[in-house]
C-alpha atoms as a PDB file:
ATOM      1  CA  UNK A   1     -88.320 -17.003  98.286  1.00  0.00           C
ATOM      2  CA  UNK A   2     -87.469 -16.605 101.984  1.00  0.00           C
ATOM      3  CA  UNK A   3     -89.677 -15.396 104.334  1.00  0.00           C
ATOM      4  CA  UNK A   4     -89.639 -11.513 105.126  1.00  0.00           C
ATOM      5  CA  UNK A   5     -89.175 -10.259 108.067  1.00  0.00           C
ATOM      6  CA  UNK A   6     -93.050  -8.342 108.607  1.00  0.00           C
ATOM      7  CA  UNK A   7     -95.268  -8.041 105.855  1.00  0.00           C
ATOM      8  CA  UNK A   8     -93.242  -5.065 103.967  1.00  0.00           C
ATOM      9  CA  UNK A   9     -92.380  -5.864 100.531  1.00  0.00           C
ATOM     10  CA  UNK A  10     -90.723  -2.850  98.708  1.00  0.00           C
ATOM     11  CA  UNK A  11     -91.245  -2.383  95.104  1.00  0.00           C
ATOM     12  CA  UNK A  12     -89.713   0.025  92.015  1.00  0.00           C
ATOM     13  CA  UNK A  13     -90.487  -0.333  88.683  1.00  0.00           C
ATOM     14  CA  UNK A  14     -87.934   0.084  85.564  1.00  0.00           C
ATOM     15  CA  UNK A  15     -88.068  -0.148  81.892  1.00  0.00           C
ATOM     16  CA  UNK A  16     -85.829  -2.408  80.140  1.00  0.00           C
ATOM     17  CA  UNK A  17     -83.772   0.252  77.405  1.00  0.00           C
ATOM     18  CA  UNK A  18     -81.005  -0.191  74.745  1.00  0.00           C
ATOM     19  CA  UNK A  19     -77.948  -0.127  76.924  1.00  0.00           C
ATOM     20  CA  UNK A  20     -79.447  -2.515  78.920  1.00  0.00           C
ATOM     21  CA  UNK A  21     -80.122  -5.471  76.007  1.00  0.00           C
ATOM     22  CA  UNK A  22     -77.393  -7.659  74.560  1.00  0.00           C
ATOM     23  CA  UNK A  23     -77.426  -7.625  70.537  1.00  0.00           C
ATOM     24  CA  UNK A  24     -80.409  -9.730  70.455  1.00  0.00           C
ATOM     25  CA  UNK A  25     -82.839  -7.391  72.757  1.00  0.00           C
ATOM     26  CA  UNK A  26     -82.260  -9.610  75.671  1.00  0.00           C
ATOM     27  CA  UNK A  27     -81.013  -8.189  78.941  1.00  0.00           C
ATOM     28  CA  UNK A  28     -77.296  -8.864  79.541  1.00  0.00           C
ATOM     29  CA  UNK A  29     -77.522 -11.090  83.001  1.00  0.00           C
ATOM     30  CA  UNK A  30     -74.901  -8.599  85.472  1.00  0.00           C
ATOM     31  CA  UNK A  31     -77.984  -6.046  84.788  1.00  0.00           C
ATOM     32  CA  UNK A  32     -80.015  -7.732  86.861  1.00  0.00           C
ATOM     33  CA  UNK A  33     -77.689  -6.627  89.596  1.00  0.00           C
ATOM     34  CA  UNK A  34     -77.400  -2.933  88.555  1.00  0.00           C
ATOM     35  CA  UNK A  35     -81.753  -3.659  88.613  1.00  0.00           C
ATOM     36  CA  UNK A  36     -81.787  -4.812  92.428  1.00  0.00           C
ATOM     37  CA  UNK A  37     -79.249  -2.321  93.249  1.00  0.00           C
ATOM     38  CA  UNK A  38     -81.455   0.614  91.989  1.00  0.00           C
ATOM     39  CA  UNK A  39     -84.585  -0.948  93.773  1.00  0.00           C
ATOM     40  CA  UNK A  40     -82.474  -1.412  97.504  1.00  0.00           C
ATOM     41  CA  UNK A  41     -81.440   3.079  97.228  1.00  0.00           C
ATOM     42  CA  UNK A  42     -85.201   3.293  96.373  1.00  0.00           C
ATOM     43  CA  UNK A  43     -86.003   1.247  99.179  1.00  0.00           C
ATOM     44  CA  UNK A  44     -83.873   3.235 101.440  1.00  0.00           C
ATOM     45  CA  UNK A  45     -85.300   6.737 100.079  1.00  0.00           C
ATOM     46  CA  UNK A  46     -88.465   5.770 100.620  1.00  0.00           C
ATOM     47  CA  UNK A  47     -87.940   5.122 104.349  1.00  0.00           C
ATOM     48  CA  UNK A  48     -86.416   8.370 104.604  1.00  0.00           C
ATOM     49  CA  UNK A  49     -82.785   7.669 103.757  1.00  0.00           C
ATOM     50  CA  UNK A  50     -80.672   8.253 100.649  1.00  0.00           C
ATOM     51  CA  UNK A  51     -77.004   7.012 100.002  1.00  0.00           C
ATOM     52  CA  UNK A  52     -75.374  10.630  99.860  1.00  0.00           C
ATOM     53  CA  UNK A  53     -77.117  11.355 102.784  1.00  0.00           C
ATOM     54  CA  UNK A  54     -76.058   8.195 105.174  1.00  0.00           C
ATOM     55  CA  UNK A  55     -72.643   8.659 103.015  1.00  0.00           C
ATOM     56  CA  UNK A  56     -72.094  12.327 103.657  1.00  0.00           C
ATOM     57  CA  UNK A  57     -73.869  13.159 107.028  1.00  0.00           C
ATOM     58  CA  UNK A  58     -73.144   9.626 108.928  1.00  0.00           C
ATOM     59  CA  UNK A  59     -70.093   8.347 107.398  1.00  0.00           C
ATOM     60  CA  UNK A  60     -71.437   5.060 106.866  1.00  0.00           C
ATOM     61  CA  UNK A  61     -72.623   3.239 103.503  1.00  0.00           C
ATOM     62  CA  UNK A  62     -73.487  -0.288 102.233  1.00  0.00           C
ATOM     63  CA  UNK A  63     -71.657  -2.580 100.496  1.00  0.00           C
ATOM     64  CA  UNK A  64     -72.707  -6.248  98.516  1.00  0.00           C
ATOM     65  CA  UNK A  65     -71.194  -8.577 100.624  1.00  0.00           C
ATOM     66  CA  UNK A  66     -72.764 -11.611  99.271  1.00  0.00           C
ATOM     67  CA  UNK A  67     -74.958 -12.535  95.890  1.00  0.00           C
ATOM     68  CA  UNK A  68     -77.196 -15.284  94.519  1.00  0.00           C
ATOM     69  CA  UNK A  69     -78.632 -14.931  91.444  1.00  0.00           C
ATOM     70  CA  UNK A  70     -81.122 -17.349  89.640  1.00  0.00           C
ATOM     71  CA  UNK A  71     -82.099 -16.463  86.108  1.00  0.00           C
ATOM     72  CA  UNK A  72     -85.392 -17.714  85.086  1.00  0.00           C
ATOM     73  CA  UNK A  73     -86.671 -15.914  81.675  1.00  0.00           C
ATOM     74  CA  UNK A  74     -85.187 -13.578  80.098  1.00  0.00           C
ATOM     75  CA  UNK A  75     -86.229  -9.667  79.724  1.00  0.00           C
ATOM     76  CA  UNK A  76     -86.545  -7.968  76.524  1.00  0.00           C
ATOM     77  CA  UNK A  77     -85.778  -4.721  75.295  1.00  0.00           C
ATOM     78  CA  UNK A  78     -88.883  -2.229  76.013  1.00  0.00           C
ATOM     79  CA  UNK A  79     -90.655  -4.755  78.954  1.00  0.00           C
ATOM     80  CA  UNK A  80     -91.136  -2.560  82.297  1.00  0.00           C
ATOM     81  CA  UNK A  81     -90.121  -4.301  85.451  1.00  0.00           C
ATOM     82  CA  UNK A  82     -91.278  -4.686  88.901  1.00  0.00           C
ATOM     83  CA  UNK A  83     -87.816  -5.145  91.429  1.00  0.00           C
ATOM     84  CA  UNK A  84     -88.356  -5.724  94.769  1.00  0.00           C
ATOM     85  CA  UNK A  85     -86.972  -5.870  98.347  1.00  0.00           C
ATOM     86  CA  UNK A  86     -87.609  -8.312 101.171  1.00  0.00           C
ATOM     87  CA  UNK A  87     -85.689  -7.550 104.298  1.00  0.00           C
ATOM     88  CA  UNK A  88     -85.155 -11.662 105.514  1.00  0.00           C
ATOM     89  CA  UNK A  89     -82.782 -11.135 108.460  1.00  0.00           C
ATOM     90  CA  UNK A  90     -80.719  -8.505 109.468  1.00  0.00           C
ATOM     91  CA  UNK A  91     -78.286  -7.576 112.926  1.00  0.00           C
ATOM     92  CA  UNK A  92     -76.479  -4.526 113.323  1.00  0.00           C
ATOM     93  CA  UNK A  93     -73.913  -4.659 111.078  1.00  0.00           C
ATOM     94  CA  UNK A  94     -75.989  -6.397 108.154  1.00  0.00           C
ATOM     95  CA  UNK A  95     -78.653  -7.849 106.577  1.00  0.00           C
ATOM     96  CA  UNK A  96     -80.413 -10.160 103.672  1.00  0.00           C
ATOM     97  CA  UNK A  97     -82.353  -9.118 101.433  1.00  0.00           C
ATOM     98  CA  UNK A  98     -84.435 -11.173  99.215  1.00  0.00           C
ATOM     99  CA  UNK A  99     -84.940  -9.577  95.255  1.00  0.00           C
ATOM    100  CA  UNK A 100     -87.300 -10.315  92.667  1.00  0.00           C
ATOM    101  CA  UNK A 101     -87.615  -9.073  88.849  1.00  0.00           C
ATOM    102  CA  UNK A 102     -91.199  -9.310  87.354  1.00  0.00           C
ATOM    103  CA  UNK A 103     -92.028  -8.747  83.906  1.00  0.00           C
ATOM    104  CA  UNK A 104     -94.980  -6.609  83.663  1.00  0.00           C
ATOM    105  CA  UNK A 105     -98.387  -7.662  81.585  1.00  0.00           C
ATOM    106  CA  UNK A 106    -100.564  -5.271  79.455  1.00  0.00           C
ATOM    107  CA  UNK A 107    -102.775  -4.807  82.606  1.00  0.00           C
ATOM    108  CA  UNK A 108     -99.825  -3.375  84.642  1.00  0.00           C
ATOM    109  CA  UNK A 109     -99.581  -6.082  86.888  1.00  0.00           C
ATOM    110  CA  UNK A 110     -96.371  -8.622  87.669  1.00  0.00           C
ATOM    111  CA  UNK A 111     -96.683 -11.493  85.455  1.00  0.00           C
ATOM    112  CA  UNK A 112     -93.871 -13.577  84.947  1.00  0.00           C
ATOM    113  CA  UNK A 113     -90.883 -13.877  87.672  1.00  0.00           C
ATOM    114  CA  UNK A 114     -87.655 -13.381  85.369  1.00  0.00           C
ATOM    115  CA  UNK A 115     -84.979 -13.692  88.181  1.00  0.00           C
ATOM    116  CA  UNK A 116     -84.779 -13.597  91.788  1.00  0.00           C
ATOM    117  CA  UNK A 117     -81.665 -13.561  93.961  1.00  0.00           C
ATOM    118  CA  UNK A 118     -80.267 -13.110  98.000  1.00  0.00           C
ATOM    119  CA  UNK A 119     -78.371 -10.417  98.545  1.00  0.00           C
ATOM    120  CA  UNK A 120     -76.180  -9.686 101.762  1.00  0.00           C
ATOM    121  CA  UNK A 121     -75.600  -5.884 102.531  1.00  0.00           C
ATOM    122  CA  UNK A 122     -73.175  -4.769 105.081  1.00  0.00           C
ATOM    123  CA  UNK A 123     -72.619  -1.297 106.764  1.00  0.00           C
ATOM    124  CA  UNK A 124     -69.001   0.325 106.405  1.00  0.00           C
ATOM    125  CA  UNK A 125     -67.565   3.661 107.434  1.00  0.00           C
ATOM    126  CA  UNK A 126     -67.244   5.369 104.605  1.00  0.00           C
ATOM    127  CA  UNK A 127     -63.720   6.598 105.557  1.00  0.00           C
ATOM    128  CA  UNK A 128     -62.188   3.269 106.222  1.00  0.00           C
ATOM    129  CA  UNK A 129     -64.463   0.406 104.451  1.00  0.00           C
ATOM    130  CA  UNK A 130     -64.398  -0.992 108.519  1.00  0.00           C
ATOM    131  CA  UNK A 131     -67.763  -2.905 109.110  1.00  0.00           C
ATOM    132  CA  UNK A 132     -69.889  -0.489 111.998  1.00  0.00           C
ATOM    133  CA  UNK A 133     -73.080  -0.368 113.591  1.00  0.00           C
ATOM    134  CA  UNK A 134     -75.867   0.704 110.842  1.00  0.00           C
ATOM    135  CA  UNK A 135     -77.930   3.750 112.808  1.00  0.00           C
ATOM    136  CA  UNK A 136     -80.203   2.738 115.061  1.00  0.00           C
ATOM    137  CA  UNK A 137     -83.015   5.025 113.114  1.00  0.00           C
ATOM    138  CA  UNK A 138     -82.054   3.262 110.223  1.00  0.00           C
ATOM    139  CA  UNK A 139     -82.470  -0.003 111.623  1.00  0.00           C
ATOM    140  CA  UNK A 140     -86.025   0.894 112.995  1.00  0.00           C
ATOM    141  CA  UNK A 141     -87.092   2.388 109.573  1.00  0.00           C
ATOM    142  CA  UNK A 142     -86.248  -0.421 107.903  1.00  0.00           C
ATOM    143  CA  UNK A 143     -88.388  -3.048 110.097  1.00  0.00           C
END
């Protein structure tokens, strides 16, 4: 994995349910995305930021620019996840993020890495889809 930027690593944990699972149990491999996606707004909210609010009060949101996904092992219907966030460059428009899904053992710890991708974010106005400047008390929350 790249290296972080500090020593922050940002992590949210998920269960794996029925919607999630192809026929067989296994998770269908797009949800992976929909998995990192939930971990980077929980990432945000816990440095004081949510999406409606940068949305709404700034006029400015985030968009995927860029993806890499690896797919290692697969999860199963029922497994709880650990999906986290690594902030591995960023400027003032954008920045990488490095995501990990964990399967989680019987002794509630990460046990087996089941995918891990790069992710490029990118701040828009919310009015126009423009890139802009993400806030400066964004930027120094995040770092």
């Amino acid at each position: 994995m790249p290296q972080a930027i500090g020593d922050d690593v940002f992590r949210s944990r998920i269960r794996v349910y029925w919607e999630d699972t192809d026929a067989g149990g296994i998770v269908f491999y797009a949800n992976y995305l929909k998995y990192f996606e939930r971990a980077r707004t929980e990432w945000l909210r816990a440095a004081g930021f949510s999406q409606q609010q940068l949305r709404v009060d700034r006029q400015v949101m985030f968009i995927v620019a860029e993806t890499r996904v690896r797919y290692l092992l697969p999860a199963r219907l029922d497994d709880e996840l650990e999906i986290s966030v690594v902030r591995i460059d960023g400027g003032r428009v954008g920045m990488g993020l490095a995501q990990q899904a964990w399967r989680i053992g019987d002794d509630g710890q990460p046990q087996q890495l089941l995918c891990e991708g790069e992710i490029r974010i990118a701040c828009v106005d919310a009015g126009t889809f423009r890139p802009c400047r993400i806030p400066n008390d964004l930027l120094d929350a995040l770092e």
